[in-house]
N, C-alpha and C. Protein backbone atom coordinates (compact mmCIF):
# COMPACT_ATOMS: atom_id res chain seq x y z
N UNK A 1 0.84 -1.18 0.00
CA UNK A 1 0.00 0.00 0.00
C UNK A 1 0.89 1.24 0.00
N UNK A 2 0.53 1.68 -0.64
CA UNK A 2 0.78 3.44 -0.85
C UNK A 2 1.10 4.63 0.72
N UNK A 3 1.54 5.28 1.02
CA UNK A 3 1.88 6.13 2.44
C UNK A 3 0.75 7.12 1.72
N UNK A 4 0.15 8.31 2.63
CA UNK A 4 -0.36 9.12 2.84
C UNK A 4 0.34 10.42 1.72
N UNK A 5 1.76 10.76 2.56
CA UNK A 5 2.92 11.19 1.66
C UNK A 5 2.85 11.09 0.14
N UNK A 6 2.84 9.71 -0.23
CA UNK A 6 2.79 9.18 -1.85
C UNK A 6 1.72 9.34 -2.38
N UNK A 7 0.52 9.69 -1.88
CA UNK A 7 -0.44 9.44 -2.54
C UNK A 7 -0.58 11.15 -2.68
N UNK A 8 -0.07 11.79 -1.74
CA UNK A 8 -0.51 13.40 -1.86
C UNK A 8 0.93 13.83 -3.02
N UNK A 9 1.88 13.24 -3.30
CA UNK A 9 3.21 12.71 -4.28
C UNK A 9 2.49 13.18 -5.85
N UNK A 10 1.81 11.62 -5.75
CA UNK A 10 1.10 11.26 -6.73
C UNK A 10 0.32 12.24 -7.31
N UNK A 11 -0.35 12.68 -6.69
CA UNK A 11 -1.69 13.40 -6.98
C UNK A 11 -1.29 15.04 -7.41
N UNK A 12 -0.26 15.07 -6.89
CA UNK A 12 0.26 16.91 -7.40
C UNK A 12 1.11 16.73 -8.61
N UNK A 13 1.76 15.48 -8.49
CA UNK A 13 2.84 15.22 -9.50
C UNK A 13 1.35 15.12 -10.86
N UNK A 14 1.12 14.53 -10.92
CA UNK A 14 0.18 14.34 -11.54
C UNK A 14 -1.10 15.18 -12.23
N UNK A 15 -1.27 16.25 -11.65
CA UNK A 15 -2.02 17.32 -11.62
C UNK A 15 -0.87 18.64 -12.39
N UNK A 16 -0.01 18.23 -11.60
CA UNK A 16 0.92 19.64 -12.53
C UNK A 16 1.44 18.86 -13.86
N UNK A 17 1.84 18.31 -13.71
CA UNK A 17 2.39 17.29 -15.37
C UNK A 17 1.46 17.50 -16.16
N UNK A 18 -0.06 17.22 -16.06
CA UNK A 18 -1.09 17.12 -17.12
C UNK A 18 -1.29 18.25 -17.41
N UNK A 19 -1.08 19.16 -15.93
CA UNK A 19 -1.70 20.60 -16.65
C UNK A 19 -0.35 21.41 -17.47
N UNK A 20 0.91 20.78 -17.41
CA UNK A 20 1.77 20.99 -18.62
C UNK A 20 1.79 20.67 -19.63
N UNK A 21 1.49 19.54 -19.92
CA UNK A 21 0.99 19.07 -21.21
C UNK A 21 -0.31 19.69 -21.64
N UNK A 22 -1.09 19.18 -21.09
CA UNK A 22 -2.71 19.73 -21.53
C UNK A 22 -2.38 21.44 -21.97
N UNK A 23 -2.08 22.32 -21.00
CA UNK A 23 -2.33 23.77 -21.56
C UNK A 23 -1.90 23.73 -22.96
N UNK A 24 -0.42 23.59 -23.06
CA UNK A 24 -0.27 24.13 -24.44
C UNK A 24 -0.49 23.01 -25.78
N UNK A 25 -0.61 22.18 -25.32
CA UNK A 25 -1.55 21.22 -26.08
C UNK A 25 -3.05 21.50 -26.84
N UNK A 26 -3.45 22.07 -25.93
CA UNK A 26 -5.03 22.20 -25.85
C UNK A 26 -5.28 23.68 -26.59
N UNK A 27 -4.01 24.37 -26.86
CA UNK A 27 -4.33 25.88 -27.04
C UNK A 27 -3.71 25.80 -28.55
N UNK A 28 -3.21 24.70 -28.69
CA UNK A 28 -2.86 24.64 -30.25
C UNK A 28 -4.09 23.72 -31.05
N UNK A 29 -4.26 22.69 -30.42
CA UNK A 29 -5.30 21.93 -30.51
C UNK A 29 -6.59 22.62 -30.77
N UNK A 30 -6.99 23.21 -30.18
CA UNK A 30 -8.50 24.30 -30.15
C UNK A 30 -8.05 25.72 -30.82
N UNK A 31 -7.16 26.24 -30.92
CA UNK A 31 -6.85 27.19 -30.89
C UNK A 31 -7.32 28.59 -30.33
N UNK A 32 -7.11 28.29 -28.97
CA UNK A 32 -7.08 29.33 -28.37
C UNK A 32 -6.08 29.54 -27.49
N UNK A 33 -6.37 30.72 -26.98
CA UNK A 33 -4.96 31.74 -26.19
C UNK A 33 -4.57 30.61 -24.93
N UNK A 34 -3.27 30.31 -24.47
CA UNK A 34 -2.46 30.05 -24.07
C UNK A 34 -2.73 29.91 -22.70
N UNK A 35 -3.15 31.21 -22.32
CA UNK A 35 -3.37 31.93 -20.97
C UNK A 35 -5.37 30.83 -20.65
N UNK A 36 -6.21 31.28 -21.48
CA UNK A 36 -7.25 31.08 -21.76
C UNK A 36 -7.77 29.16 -21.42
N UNK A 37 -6.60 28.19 -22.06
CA UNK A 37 -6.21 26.92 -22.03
C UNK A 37 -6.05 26.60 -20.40
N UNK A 38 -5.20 27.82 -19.87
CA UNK A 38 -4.27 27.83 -18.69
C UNK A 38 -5.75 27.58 -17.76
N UNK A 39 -6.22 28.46 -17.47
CA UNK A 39 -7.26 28.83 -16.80
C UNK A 39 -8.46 27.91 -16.73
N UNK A 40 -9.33 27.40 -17.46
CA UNK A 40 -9.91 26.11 -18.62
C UNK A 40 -9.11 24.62 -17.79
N UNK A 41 -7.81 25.02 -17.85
CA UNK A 41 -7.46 23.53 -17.45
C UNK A 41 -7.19 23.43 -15.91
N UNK A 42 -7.14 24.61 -15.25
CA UNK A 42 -6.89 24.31 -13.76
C UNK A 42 -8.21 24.30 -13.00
N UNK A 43 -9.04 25.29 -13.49
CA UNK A 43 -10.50 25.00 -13.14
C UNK A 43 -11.02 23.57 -13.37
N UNK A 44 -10.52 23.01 -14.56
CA UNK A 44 -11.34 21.78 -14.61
C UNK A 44 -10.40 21.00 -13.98
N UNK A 45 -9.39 21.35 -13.32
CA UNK A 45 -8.37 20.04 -12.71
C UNK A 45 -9.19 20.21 -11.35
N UNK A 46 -9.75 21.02 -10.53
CA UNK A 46 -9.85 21.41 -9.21
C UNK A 46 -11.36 20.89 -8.96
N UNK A 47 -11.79 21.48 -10.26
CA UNK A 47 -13.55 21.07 -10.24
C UNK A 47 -13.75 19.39 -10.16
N UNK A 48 -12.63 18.32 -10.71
CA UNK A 48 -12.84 17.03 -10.96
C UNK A 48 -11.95 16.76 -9.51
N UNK A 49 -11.25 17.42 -8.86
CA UNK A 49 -10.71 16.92 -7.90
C UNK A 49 -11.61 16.97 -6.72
N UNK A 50 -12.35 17.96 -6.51
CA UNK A 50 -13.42 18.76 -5.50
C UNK A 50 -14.64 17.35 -5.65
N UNK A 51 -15.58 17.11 -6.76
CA UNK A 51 -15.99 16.25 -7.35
C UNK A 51 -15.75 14.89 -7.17
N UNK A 52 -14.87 14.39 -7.27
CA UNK A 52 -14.43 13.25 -7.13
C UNK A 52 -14.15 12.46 -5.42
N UNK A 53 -13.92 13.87 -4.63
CA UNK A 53 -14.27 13.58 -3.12
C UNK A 53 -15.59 13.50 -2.76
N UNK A 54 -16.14 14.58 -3.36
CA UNK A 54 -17.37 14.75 -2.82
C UNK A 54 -18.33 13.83 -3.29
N UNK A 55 -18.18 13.16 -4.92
CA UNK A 55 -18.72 12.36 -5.45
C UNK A 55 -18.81 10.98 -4.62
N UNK A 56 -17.39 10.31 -4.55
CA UNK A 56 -17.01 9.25 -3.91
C UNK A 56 -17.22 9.15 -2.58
N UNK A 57 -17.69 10.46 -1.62
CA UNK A 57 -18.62 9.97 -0.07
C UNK A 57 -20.06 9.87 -0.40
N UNK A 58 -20.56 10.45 -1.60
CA UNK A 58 -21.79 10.07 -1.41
C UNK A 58 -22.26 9.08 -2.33
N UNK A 59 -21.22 8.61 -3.30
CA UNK A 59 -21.87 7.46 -4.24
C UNK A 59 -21.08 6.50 -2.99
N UNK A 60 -20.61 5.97 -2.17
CA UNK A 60 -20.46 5.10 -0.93
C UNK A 60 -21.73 5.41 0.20
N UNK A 61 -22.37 6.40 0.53
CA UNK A 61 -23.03 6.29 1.48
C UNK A 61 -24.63 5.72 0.58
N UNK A 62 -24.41 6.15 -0.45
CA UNK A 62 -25.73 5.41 -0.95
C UNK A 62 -25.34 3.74 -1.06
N UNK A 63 -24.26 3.50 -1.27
CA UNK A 63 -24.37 1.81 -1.76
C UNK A 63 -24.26 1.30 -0.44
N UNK A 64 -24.13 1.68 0.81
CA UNK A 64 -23.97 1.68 2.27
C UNK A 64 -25.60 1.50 2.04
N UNK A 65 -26.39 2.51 1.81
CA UNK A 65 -27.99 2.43 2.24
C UNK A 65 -28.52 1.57 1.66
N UNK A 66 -27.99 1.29 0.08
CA UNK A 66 -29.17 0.76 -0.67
C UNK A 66 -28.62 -1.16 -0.57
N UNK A 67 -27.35 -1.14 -0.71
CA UNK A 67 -26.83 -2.33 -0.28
C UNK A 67 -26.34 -3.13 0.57
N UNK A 68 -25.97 -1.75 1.93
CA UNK A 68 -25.08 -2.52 3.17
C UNK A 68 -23.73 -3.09 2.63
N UNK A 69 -23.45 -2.59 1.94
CA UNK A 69 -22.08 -2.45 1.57
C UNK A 69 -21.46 -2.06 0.44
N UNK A 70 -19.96 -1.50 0.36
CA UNK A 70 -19.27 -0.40 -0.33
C UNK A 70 -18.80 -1.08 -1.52
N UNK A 71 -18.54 -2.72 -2.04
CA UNK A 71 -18.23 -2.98 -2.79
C UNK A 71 -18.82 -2.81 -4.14
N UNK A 72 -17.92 -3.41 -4.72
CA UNK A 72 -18.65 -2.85 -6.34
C UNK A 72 -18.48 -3.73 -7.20
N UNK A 73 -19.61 -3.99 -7.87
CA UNK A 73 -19.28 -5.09 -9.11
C UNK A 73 -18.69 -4.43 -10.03
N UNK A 74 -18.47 -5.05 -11.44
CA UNK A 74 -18.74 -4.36 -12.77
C UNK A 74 -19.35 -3.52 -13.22
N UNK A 75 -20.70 -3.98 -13.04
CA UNK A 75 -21.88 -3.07 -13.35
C UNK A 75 -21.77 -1.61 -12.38
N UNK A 76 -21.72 -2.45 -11.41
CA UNK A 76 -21.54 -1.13 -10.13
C UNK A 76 -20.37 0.47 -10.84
N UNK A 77 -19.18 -0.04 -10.73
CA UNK A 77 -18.29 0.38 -11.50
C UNK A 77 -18.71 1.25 -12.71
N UNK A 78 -19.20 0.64 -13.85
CA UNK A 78 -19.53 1.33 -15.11
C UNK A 78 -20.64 2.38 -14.47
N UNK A 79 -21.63 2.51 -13.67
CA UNK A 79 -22.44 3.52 -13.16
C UNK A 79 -21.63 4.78 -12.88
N UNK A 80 -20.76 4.00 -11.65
CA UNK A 80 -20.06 5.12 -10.89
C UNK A 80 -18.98 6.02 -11.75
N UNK A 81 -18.77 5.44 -12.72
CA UNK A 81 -18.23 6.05 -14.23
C UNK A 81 -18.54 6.69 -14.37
N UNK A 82 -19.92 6.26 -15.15
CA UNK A 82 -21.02 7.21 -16.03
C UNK A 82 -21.46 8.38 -15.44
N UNK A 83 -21.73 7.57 -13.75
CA UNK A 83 -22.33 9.28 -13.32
C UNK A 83 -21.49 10.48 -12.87
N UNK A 84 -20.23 9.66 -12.51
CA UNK A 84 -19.39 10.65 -11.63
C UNK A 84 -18.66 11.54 -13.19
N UNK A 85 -18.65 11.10 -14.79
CA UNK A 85 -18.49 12.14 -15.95
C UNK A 85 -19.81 13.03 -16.16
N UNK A 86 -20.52 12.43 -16.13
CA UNK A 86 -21.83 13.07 -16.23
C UNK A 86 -22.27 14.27 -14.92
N UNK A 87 -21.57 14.28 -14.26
CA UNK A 87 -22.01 15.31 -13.23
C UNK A 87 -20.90 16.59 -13.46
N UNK A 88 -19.22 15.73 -13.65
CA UNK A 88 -18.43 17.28 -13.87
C UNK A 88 -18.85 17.19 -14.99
N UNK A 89 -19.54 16.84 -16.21
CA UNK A 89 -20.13 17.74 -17.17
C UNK A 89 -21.13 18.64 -17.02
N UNK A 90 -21.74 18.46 -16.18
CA UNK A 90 -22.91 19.27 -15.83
C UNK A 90 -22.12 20.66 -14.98
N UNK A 91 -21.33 20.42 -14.47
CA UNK A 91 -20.56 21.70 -13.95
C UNK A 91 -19.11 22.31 -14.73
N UNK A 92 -18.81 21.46 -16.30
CA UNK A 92 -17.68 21.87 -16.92
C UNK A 92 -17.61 22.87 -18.12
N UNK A 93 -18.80 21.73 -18.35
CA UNK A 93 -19.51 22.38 -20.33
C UNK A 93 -19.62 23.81 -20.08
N UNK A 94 -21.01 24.15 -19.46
CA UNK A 94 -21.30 26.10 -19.24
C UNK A 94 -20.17 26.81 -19.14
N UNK A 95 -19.24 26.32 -17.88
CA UNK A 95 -18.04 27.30 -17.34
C UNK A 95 -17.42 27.48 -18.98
N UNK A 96 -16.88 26.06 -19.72
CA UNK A 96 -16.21 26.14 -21.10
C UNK A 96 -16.74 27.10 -21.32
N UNK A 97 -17.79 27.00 -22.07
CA UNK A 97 -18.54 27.74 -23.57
C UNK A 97 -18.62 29.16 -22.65
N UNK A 98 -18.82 29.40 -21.20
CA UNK A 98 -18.96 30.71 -21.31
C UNK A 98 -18.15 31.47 -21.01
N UNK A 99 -16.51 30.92 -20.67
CA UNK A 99 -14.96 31.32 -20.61
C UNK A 99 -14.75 31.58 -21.75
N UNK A 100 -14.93 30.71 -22.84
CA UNK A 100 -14.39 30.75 -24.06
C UNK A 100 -15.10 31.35 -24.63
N UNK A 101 -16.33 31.57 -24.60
CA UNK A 101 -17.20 32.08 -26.01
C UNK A 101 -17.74 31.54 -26.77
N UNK A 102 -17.73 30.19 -26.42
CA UNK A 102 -18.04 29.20 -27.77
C UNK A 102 -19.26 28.51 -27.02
N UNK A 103 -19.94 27.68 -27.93
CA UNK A 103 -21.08 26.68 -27.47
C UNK A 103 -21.10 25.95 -26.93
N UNK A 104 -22.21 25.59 -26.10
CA UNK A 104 -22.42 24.12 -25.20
C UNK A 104 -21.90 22.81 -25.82
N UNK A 105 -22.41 22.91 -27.47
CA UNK A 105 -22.03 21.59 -28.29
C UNK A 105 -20.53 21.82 -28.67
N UNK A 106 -20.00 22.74 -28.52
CA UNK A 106 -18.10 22.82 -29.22
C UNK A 106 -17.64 22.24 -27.68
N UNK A 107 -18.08 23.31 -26.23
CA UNK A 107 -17.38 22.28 -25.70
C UNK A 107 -17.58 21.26 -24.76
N UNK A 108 -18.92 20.93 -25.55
CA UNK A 108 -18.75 19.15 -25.06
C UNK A 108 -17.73 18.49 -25.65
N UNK A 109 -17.66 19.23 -27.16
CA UNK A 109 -16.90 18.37 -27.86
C UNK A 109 -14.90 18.78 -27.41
N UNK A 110 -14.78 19.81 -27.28
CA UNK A 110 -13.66 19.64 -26.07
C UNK A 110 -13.53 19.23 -24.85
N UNK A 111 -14.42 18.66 -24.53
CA UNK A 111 -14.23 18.25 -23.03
C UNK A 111 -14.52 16.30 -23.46
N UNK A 112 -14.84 16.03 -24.36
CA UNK A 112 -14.77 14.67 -24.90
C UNK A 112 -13.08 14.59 -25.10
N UNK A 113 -12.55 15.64 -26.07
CA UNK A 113 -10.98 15.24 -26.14
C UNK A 113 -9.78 15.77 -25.14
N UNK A 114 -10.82 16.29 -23.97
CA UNK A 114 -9.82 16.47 -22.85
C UNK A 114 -10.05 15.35 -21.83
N UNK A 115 -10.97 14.81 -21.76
CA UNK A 115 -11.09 13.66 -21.50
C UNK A 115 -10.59 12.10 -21.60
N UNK A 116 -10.37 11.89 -22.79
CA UNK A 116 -9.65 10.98 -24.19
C UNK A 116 -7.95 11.18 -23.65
N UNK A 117 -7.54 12.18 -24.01
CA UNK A 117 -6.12 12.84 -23.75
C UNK A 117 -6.17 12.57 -21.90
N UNK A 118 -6.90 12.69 -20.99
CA UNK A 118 -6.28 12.28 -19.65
C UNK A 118 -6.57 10.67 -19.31
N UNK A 119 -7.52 9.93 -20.28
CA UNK A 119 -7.18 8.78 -19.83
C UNK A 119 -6.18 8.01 -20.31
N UNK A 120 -5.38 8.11 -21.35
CA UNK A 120 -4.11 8.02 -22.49
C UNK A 120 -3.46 8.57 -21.07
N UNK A 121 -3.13 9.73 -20.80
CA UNK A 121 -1.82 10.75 -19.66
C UNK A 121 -1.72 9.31 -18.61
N UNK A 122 -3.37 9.22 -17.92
CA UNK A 122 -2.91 8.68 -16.46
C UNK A 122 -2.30 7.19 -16.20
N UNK A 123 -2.86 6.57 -18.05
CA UNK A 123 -2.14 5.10 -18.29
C UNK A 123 -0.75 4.93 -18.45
N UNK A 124 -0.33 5.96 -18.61
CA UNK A 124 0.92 6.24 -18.87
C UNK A 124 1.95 7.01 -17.75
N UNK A 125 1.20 7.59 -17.34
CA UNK A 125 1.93 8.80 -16.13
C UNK A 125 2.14 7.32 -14.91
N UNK A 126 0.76 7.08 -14.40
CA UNK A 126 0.87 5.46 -13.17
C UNK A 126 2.08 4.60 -13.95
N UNK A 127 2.24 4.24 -14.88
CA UNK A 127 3.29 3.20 -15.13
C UNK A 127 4.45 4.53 -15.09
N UNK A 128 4.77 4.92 -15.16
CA UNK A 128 6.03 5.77 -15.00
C UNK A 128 6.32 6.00 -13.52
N UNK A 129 4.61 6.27 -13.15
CA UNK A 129 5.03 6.63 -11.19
C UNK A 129 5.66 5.15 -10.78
N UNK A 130 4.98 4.83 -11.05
CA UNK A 130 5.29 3.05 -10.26
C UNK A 130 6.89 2.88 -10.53
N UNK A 131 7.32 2.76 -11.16
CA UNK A 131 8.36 2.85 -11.88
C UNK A 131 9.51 3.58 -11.43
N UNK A 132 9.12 4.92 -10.99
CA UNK A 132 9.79 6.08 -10.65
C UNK A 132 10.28 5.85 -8.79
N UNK A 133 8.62 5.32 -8.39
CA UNK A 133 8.39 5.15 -6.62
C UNK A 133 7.61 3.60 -6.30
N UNK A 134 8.35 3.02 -6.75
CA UNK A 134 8.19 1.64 -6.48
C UNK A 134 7.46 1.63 -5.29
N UNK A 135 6.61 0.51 -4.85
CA UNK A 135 5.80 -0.04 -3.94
C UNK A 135 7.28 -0.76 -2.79
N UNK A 136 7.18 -0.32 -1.79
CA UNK A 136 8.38 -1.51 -1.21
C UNK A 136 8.18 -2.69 -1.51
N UNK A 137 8.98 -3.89 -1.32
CA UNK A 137 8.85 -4.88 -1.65
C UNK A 137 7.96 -5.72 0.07
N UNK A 138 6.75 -6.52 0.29
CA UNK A 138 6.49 -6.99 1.92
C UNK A 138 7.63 -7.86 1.81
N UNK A 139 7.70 -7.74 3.43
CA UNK A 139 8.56 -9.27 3.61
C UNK A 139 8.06 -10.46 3.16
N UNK A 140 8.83 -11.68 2.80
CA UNK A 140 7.99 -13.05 2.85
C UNK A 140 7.81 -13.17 3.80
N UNK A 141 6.78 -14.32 3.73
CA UNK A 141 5.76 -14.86 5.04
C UNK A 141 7.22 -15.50 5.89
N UNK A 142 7.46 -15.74 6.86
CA UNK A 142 7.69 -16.83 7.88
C UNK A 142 7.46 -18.59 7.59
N UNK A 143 8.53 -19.06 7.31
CA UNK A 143 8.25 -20.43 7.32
C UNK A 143 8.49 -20.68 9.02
N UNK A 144 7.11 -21.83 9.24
CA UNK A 144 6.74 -22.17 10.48
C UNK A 144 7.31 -23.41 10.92
């Protein structure tokens, strides 16, 4: 398991890397201003981070109510997907289109390929962390 330390490691390392890539990525990509990308991408880094706590105590206290317990199937899983994108869209799209100027439908459709582009980053960024900050190795068991 991961330290407290590593995981708060992880999570900044991770957050500033993407938002290096992503800004000027995203401002050539869309073409817009630099600064504009900048702003666009830290809001939506903070809004999915804020989200994702707040999401994950209450999609657990419901499967606590409705199931008596926190586990998750497959199915379970693909929900907690669906809803936990579907909600920072509901708080991403407006902020886009009305930062930028542009429409609800342009940036859904940027927030589909900023989306696309961080699940590609984090498959790639985790195998590099791991890599970088290895897991210690446990001891072997005790022969008895």
């Amino acid at each position: 398991m991961r330290s407290f330390k590593d995981r708060v490691r992880h999570a900044v390392m991770f957050e500033l890397i993407g938002l290096a890539i992503f800004t000027p990525g995203a401002a050539l990509l869309f073409d817009q201003p630099l600064e504009h990308m900048g702003i666009v991408g830290i809001i939506s880094a903070t809004a999915a981070t804020v989200w994702n706590f707040v999401f994950n105590i209450g999609f657990d206290r419901a499967m606590m109510q409705l199931r008596g317990s926190v586990q998750k199937t497959i199915p379970i899983r693909i929900a907690h997907t669906a809803l936990f994108e579907a909600g920072l869209i509901v708080v991403l799209i407006p902020f886009i289109a009305w930062y930028l100027g542009i429409s609800l439908m342009t940036a859904l459709a940027m927030d589909i390929a900023i989306v696309a582009f961080y699940l590609v980053y984090a498959f790639f960024f985790n195998i590099a962390y791991d890599r970088a900050f290895p897991i210690g190795m446990l001891p072997a068991p005790q022969a008895s």
